[in-house]
C-alpha atoms as a PDB file:
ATOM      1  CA  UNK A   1      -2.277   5.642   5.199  1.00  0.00           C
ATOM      2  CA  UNK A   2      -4.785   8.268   6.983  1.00  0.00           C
ATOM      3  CA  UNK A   3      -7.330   8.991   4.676  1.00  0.00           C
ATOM      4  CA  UNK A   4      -6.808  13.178   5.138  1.00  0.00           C
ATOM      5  CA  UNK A   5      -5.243  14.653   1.961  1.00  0.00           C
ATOM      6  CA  UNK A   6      -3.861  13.780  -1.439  1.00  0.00           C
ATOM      7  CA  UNK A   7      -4.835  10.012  -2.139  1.00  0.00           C
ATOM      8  CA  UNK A   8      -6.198   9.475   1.358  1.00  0.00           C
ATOM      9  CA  UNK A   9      -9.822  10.972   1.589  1.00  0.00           C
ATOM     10  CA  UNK A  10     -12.953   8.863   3.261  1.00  0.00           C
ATOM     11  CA  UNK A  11     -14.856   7.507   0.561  1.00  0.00           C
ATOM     12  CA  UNK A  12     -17.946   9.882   0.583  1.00  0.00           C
ATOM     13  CA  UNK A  13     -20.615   7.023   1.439  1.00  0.00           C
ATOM     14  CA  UNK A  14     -19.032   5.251   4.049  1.00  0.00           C
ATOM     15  CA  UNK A  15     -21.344   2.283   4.423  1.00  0.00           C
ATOM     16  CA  UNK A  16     -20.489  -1.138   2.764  1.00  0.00           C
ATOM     17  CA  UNK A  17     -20.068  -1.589  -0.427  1.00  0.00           C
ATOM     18  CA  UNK A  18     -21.885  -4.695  -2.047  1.00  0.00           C
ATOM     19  CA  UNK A  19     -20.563  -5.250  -5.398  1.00  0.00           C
ATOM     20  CA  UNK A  20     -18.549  -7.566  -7.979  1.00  0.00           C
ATOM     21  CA  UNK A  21     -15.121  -6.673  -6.998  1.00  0.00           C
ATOM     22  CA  UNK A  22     -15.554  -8.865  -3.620  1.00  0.00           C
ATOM     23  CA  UNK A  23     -12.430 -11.351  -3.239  1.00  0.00           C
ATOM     24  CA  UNK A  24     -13.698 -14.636  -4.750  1.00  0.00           C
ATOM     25  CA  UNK A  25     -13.722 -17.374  -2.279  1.00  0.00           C
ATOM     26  CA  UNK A  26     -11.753 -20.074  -4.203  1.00  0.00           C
ATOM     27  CA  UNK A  27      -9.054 -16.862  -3.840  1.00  0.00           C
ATOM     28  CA  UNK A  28      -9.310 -17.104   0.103  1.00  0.00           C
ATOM     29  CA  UNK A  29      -9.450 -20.815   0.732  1.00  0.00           C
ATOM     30  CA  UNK A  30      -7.602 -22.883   2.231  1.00  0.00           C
ATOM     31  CA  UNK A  31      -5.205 -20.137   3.056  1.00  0.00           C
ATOM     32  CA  UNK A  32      -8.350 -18.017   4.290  1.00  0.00           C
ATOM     33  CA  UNK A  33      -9.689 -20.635   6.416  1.00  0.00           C
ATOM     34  CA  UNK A  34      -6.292 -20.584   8.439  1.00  0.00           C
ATOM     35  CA  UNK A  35      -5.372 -16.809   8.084  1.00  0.00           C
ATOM     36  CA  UNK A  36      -8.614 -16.412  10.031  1.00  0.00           C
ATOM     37  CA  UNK A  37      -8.285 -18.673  12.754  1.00  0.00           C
ATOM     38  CA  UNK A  38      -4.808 -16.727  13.227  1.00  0.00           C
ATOM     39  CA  UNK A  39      -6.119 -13.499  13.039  1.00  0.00           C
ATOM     40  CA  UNK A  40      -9.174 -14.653  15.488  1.00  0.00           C
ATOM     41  CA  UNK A  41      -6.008 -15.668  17.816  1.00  0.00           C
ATOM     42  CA  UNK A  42      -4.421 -12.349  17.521  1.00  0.00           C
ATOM     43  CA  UNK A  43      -8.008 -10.703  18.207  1.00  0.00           C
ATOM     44  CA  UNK A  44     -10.911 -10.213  16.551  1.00  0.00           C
ATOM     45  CA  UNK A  45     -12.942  -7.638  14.659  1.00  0.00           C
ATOM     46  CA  UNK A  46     -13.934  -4.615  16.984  1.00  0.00           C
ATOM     47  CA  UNK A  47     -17.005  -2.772  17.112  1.00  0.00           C
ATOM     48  CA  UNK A  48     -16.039   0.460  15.271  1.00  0.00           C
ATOM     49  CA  UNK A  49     -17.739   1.363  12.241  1.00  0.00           C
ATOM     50  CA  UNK A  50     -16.670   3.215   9.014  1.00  0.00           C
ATOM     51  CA  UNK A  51     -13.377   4.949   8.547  1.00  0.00           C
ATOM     52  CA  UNK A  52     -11.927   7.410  11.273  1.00  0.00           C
ATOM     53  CA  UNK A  53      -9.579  10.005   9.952  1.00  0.00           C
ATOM     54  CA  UNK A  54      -6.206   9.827  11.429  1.00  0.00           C
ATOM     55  CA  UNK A  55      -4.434  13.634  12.031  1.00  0.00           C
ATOM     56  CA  UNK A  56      -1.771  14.177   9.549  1.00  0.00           C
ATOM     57  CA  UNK A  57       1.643  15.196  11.050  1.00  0.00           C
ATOM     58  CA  UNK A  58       3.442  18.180  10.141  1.00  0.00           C
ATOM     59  CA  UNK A  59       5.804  18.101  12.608  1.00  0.00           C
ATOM     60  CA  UNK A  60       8.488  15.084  13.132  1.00  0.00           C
ATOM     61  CA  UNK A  61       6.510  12.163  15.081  1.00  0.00           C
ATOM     62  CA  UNK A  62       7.139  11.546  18.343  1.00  0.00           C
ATOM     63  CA  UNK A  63       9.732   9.250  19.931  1.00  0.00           C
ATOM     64  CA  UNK A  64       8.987   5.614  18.934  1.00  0.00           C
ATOM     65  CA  UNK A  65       9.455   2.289  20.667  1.00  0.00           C
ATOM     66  CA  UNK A  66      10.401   0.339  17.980  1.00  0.00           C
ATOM     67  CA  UNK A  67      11.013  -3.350  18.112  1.00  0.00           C
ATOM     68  CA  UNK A  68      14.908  -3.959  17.540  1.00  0.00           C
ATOM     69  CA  UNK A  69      14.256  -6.275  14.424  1.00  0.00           C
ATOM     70  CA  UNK A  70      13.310  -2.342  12.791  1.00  0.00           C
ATOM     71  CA  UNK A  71      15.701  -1.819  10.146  1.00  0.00           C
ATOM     72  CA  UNK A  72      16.848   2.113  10.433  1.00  0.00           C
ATOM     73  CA  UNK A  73      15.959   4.550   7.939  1.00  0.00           C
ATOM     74  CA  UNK A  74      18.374   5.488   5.089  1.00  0.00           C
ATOM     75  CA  UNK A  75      18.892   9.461   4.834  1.00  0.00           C
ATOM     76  CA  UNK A  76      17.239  11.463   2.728  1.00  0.00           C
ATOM     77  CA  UNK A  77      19.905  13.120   0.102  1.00  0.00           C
ATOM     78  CA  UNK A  78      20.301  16.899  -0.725  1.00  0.00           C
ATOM     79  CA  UNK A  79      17.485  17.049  -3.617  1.00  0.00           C
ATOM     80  CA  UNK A  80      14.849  14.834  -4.952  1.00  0.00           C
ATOM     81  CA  UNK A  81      15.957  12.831  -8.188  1.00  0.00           C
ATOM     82  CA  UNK A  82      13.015  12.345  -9.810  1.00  0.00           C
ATOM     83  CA  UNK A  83      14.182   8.545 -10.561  1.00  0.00           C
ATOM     84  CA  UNK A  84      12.912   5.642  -9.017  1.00  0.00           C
ATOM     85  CA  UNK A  85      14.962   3.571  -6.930  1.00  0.00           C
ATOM     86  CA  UNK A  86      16.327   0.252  -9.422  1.00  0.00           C
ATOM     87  CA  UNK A  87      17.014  -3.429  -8.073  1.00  0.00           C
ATOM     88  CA  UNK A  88      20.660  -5.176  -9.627  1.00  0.00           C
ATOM     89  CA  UNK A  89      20.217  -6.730 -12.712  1.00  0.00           C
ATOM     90  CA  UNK A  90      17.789  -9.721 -12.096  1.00  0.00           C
ATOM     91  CA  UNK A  91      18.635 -13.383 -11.334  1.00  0.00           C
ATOM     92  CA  UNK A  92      17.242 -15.751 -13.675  1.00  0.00           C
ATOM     93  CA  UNK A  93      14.100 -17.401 -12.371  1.00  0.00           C
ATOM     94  CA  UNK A  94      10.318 -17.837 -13.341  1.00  0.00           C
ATOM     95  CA  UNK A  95       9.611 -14.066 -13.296  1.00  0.00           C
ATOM     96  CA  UNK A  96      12.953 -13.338 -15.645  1.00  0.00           C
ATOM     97  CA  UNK A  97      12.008 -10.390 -18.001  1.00  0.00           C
ATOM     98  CA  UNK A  98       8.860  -9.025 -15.706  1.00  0.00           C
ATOM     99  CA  UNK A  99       9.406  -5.913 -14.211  1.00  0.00           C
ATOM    100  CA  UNK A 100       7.566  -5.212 -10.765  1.00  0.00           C
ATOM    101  CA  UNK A 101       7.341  -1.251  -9.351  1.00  0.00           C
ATOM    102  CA  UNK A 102       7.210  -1.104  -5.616  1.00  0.00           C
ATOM    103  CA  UNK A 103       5.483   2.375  -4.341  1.00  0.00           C
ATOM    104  CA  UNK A 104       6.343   2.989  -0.526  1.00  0.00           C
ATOM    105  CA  UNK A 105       3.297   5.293   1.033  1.00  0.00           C
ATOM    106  CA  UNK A 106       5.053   8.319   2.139  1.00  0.00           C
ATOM    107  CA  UNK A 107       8.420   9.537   2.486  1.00  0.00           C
ATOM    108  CA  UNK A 108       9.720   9.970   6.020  1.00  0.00           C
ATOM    109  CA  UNK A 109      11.311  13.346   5.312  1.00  0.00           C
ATOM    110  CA  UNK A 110       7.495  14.788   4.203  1.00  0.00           C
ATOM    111  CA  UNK A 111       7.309  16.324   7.724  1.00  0.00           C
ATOM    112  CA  UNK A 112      10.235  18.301   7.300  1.00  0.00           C
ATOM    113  CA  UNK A 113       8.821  19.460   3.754  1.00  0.00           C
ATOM    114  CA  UNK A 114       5.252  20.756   4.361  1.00  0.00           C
ATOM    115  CA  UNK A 115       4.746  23.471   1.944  1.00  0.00           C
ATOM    116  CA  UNK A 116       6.249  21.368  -0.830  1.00  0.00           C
ATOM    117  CA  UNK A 117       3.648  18.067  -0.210  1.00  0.00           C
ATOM    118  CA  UNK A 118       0.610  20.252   0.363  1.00  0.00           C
ATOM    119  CA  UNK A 119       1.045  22.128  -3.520  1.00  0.00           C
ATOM    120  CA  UNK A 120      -1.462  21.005  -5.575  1.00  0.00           C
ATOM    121  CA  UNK A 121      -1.164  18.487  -8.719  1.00  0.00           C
ATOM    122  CA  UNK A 122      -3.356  17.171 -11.222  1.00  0.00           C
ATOM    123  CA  UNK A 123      -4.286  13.208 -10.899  1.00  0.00           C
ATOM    124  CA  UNK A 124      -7.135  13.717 -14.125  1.00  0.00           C
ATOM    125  CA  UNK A 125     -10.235  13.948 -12.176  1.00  0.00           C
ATOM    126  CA  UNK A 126      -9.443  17.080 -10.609  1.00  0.00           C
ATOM    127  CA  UNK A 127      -6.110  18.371  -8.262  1.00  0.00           C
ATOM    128  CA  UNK A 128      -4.987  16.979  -5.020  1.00  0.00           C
ATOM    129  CA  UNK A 129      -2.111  18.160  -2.749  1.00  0.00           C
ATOM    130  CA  UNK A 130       0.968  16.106  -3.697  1.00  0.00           C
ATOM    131  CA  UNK A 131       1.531  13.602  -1.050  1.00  0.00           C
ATOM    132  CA  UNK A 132       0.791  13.947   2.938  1.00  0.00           C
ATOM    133  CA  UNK A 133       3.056  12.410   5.958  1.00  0.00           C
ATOM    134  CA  UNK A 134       1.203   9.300   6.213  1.00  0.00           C
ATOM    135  CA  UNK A 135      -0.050   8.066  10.099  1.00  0.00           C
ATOM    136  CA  UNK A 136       1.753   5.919  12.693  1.00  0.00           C
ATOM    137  CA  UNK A 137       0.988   4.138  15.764  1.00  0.00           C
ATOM    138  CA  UNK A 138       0.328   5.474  18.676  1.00  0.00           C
ATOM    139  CA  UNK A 139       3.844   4.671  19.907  1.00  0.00           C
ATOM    140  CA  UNK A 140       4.707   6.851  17.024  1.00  0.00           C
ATOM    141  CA  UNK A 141       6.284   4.511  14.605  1.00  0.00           C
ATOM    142  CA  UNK A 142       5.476   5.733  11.218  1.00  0.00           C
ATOM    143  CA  UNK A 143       3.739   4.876   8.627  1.00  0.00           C
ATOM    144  CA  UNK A 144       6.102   5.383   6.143  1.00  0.00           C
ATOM    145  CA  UNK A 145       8.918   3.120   8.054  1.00  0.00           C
ATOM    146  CA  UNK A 146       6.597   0.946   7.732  1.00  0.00           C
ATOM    147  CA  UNK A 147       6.242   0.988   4.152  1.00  0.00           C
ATOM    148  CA  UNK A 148      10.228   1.400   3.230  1.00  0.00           C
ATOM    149  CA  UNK A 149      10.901  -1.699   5.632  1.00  0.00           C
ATOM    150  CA  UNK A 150       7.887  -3.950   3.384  1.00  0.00           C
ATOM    151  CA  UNK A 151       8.728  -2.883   0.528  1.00  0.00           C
ATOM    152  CA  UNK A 152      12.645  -3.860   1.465  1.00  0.00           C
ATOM    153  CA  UNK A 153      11.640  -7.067   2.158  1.00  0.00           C
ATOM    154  CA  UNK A 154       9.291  -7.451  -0.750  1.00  0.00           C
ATOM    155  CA  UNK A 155      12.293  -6.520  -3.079  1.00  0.00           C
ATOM    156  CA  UNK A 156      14.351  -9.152  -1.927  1.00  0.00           C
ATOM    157  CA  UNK A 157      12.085 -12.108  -2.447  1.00  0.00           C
ATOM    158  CA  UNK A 158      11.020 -10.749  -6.396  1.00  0.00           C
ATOM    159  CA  UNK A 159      14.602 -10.430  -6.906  1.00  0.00           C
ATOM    160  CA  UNK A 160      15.253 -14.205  -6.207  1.00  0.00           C
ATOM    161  CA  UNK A 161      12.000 -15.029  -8.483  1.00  0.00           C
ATOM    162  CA  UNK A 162      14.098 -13.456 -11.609  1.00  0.00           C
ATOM    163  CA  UNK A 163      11.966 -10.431 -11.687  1.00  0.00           C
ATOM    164  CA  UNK A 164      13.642  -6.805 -12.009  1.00  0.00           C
ATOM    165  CA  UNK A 165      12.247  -4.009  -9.055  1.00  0.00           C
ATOM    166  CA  UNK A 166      12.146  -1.066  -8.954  1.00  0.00           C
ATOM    167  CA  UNK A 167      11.029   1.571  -5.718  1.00  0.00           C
ATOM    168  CA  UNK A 168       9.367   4.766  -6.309  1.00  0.00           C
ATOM    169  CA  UNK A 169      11.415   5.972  -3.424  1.00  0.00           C
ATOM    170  CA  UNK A 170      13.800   4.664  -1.120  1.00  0.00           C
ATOM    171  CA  UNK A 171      14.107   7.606   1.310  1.00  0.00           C
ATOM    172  CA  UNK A 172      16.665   8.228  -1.145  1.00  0.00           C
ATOM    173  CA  UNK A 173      15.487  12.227  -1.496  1.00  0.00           C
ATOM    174  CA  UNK A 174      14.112  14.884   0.710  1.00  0.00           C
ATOM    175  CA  UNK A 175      10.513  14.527   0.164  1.00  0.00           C
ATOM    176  CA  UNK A 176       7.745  13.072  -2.155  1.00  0.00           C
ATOM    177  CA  UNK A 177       7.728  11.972  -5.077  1.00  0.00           C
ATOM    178  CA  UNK A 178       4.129  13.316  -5.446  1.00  0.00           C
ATOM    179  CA  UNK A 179       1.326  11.103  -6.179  1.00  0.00           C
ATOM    180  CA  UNK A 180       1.212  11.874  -9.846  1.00  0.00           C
ATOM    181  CA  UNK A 181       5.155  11.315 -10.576  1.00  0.00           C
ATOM    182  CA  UNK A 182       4.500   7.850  -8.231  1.00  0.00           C
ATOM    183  CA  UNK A 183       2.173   6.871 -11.158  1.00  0.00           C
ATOM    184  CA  UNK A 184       4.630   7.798 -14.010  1.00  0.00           C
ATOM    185  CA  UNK A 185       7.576   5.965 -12.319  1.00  0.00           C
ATOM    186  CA  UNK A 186       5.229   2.662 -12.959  1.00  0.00           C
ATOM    187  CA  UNK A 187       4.342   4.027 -16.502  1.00  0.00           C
ATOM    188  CA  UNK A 188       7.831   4.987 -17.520  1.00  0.00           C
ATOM    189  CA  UNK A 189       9.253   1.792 -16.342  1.00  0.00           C
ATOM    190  CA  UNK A 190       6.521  -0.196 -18.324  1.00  0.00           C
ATOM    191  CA  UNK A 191       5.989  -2.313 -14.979  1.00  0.00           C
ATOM    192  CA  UNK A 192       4.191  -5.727 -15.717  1.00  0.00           C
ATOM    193  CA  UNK A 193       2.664  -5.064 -11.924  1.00  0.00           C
ATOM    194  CA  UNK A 194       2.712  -2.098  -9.263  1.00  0.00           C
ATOM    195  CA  UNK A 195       2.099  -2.307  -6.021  1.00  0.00           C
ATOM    196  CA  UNK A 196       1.468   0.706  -3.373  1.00  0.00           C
ATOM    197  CA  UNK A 197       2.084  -0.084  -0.072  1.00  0.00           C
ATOM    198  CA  UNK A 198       0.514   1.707   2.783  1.00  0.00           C
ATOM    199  CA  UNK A 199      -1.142   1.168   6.345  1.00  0.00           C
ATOM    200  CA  UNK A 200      -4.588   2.863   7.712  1.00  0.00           C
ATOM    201  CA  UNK A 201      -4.778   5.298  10.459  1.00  0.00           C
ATOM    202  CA  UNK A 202      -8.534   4.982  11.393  1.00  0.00           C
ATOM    203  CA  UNK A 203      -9.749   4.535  14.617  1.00  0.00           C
ATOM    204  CA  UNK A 204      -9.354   2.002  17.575  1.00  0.00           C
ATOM    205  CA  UNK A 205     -11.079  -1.510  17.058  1.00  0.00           C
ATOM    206  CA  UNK A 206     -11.245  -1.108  13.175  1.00  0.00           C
ATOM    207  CA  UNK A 207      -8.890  -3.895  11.845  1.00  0.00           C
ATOM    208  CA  UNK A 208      -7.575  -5.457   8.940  1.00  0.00           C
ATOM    209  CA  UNK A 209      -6.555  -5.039   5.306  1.00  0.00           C
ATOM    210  CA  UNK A 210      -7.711  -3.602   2.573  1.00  0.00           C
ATOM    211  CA  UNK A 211      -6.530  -3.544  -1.151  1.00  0.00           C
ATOM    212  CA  UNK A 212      -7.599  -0.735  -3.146  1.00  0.00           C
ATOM    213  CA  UNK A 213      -8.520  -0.898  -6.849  1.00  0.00           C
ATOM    214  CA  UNK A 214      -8.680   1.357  -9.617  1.00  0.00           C
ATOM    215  CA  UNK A 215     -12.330   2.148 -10.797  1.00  0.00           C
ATOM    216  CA  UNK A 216     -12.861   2.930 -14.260  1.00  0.00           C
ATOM    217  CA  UNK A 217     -11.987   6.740 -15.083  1.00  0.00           C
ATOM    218  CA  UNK A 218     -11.411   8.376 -18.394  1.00  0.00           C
ATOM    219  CA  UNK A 219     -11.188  12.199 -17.615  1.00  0.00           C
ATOM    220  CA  UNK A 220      -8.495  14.788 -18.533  1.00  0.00           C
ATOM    221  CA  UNK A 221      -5.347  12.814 -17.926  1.00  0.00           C
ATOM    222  CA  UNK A 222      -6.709  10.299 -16.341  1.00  0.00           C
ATOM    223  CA  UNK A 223      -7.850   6.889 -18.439  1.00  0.00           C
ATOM    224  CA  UNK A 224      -7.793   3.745 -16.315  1.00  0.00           C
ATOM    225  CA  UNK A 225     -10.309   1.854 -18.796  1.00  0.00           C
ATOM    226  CA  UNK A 226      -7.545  -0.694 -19.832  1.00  0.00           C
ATOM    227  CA  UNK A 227      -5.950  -1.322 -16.383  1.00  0.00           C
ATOM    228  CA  UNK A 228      -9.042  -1.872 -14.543  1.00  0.00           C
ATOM    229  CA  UNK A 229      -9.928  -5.926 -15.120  1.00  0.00           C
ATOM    230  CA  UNK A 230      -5.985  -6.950 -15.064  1.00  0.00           C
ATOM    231  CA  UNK A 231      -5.715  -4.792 -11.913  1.00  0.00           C
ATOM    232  CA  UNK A 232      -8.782  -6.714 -10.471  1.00  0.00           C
ATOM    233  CA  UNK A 233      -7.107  -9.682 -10.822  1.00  0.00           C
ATOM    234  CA  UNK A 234      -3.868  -8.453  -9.200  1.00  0.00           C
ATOM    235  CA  UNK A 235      -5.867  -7.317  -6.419  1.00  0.00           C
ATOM    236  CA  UNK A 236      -7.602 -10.236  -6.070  1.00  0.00           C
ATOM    237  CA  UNK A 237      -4.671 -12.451  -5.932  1.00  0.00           C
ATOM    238  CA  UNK A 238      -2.515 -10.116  -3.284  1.00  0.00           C
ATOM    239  CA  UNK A 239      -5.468 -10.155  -0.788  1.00  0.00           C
ATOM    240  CA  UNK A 240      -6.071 -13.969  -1.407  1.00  0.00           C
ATOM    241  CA  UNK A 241      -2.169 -14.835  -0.301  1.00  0.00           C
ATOM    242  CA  UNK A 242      -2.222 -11.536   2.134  1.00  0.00           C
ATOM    243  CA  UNK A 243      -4.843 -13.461   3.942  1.00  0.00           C
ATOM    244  CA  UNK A 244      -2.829 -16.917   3.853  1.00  0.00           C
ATOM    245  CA  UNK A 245       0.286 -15.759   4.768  1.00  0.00           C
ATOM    246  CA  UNK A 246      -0.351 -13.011   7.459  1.00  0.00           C
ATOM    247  CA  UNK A 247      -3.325 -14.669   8.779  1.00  0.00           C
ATOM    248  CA  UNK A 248      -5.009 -10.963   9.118  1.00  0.00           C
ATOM    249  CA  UNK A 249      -8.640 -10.950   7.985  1.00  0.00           C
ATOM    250  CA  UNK A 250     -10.394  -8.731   5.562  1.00  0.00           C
ATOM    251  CA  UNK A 251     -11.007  -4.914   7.151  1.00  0.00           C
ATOM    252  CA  UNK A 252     -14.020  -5.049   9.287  1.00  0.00           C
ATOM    253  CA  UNK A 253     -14.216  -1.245   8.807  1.00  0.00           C
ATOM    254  CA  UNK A 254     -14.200  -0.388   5.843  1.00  0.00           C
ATOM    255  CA  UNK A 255     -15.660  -2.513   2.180  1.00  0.00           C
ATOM    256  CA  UNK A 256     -18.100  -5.455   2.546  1.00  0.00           C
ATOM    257  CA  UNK A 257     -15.991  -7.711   4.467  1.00  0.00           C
ATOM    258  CA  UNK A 258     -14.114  -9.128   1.193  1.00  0.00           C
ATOM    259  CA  UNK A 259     -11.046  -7.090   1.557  1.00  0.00           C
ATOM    260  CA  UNK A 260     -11.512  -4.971  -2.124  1.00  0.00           C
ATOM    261  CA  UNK A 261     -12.505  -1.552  -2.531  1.00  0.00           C
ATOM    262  CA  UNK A 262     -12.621   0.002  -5.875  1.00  0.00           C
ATOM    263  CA  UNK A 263     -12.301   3.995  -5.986  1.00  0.00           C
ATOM    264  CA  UNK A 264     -11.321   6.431  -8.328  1.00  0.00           C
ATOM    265  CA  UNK A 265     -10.119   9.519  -6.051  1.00  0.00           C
ATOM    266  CA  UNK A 266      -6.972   8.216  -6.204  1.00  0.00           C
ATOM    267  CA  UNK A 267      -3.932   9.873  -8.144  1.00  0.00           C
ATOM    268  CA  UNK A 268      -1.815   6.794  -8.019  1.00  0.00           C
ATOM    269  CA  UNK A 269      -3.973   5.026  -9.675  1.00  0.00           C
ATOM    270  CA  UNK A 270      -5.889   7.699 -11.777  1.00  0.00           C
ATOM    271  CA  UNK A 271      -2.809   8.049 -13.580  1.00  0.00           C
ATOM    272  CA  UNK A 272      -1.844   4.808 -13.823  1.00  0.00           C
ATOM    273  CA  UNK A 273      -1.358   3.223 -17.426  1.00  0.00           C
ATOM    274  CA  UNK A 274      -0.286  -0.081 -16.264  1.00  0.00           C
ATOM    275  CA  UNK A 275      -1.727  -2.854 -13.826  1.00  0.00           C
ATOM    276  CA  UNK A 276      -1.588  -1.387 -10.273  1.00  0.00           C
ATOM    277  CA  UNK A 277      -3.232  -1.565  -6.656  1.00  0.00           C
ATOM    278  CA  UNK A 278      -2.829  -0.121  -3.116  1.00  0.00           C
ATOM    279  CA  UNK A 279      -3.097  -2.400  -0.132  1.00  0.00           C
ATOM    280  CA  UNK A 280      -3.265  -0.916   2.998  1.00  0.00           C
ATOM    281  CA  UNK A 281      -1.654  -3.713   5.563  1.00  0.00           C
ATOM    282  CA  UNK A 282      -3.661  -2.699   8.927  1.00  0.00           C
ATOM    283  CA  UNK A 283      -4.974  -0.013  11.035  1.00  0.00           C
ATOM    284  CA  UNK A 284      -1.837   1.744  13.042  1.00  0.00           C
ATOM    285  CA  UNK A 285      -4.207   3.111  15.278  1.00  0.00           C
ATOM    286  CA  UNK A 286      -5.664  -0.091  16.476  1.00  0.00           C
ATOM    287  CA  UNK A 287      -3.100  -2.085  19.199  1.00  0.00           C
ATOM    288  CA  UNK A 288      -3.730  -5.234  18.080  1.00  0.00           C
ATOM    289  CA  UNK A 289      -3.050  -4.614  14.300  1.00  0.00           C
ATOM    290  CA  UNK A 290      -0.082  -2.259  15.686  1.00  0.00           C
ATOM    291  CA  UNK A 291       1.588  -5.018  17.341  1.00  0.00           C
ATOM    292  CA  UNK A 292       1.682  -6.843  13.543  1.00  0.00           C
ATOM    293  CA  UNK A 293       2.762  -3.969  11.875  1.00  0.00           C
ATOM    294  CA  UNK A 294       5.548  -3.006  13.911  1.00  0.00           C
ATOM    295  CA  UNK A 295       6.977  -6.837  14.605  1.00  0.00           C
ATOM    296  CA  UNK A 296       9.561  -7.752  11.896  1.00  0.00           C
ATOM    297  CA  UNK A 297       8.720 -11.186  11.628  1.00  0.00           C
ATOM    298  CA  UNK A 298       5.082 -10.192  10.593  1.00  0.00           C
ATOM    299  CA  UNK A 299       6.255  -7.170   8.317  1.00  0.00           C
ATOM    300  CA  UNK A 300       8.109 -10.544   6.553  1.00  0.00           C
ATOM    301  CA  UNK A 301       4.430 -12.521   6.367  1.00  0.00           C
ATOM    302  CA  UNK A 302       3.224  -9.243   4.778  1.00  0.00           C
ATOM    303  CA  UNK A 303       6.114  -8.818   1.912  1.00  0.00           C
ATOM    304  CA  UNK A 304       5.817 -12.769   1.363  1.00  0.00           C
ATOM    305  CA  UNK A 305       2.309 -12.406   0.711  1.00  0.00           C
ATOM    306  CA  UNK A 306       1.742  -9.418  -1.071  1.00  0.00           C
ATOM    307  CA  UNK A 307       5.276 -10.759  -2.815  1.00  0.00           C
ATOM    308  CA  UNK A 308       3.225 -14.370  -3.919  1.00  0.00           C
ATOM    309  CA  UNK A 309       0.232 -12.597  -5.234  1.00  0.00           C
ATOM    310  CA  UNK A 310       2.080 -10.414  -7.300  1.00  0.00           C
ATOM    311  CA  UNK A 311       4.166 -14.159  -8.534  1.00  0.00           C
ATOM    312  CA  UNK A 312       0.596 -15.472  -9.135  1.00  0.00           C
ATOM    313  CA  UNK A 313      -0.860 -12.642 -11.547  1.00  0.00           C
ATOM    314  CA  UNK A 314       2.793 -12.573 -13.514  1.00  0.00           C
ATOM    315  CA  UNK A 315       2.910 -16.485 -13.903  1.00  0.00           C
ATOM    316  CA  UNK A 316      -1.314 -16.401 -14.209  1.00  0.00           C
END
């Protein structure tokens, strides 16, 4: 996601952050050890530093070459339902009886619906605008294809552990749902785990993933107090099996190289009432982590890993 708008602004102090919340290294090996080797394949850290700010679209992005193993968008319908989007009734398996809420970054009709994403709403701390278009590659494959396609593929492989999903959209109305209602999908549904699923539009030669975590807020309607250790843990075990599936390495850009960052501008998880963390998958604006994002057979890595750390906090 481009860190310009609702949930998406630069940390204020941009330098490293040294603290607890660092991925434990029992989390990242052996899987780390290889994911690294991988990624140092693929290409390696570059020399950026901090977070660059991606422009926000508010026009429809520009033509994309998309690899053919894309899956195309479903249509947007006449008015938003305010209902998230439900899986069949789940298949017995070790995650029978767990419900998982899968938030896709962005809607890819927000372009068309400017005046309705930039209104203000309240996430507890103070008022954001209600969602934003999201980034894409330079190519201009978006950010929130991106995000629909993952969290596609993430469905599917819950759905054969037993567990019941549910998507906070599915391009399935004309815009949104805003960053507050994103939270009370996962509340409403009483979601054992949520995941948000997003990529970074920074600039050139910053790479890798981050997941975000909810810091400890308790103003207006916002209380995370209760959510914050479990969603640690979450966290912790999503970037541990992003790492030893993908084989991407922690962001070099952004945290202290562990692949956490806690915040607490964030309406999606502000709001939250139940265990829940963001992970943004790479840096669209980078062409190394570009060519991962938009390949289908790494978009597949990326749902089985996120997919196994979310198995892994459930089954603890």
């Amino acid at each position: 996601m481009s860190y310009v708008g609702p949930d998406f602004e630069p940390p204020q102090n941009r330098r490293p952050r040294r603290g607890p919340l660092t991925v434990a290294l029992a989390a990242l090996v052996p899987g780390a050890l290889l994911g690294w080797l991988v990624y140092e394949t693929v290409g390696g850290p570059g020399d950026g530093g901090g977070s660059g700010q991606a422009t926000v679209r508010s026009s429809p992005p520009a033509a994309s070459s998309v690899p053919s193993d894309d899956a195309k968008e479903p249509s947007a319908s006449p008015e938003p339902t305010g209902t998230s989007s439900a899986s069949a009734p789940a298949a017995s398996g070790p995650l029978k009886g767990k419900v998982v809420v899968i938030d896709p970054g962005h809607n890819p009709g927000n372009f068309r619906h400017a005046s309705e994403i930039n209104r203000q709403v309240d996430i507890g701390t103070n008022r954001k605008e209600c969602d934003t278009t999201g980034t894409s590659t330079n190519d201009g494959y978006t950010e929130a294809k991106f995000t629909l396609d993952v969290a596609h593929r993430m469905r599917t492989l819950l759905e054969k552990q037993g567990a019941t999903v549910k998507l906070t959209q599915d391009a399935d109305r004309p815009y949104g749902p805003c960053v507050d209602e994103r939270a009370r999908i996962g509340n409403q549904a009483k979601a054992d785990a949520v995941v948000s699923i997003h990529a970074d539009g920074s600039g050139a030669g910053n790479r890798g993933f981050h997941v975000i975590l909810p810091g400890s807020v308790h103003s207006g309607a916002a209380d995370t107090r209760a959510i914050v250790g479990p969603s640690r843990d979450l966290g912790e075990r999503v970037a541990g099996r992003f790492v030893a599936v993908t084989g991407s390495a922690p962001s070099n850009y952004i945290g202290d190289g562990g692949g956490i960052v806690t915040r607490k501008d964030l309406g999606g998880l502000n709001l939250s009432t139940v265990p829940k963390v963001f992970i943004e998958c790479g840096n669209m604006r980078d062409s190394k982590d570009a060519a991962l994002l938009t390949s289908g057979a790494w978009r597949q890595k990326a749902a089985q890993g996120i997919s196994e750390g979310i198995v892994s906090f459930l089954r603890g």
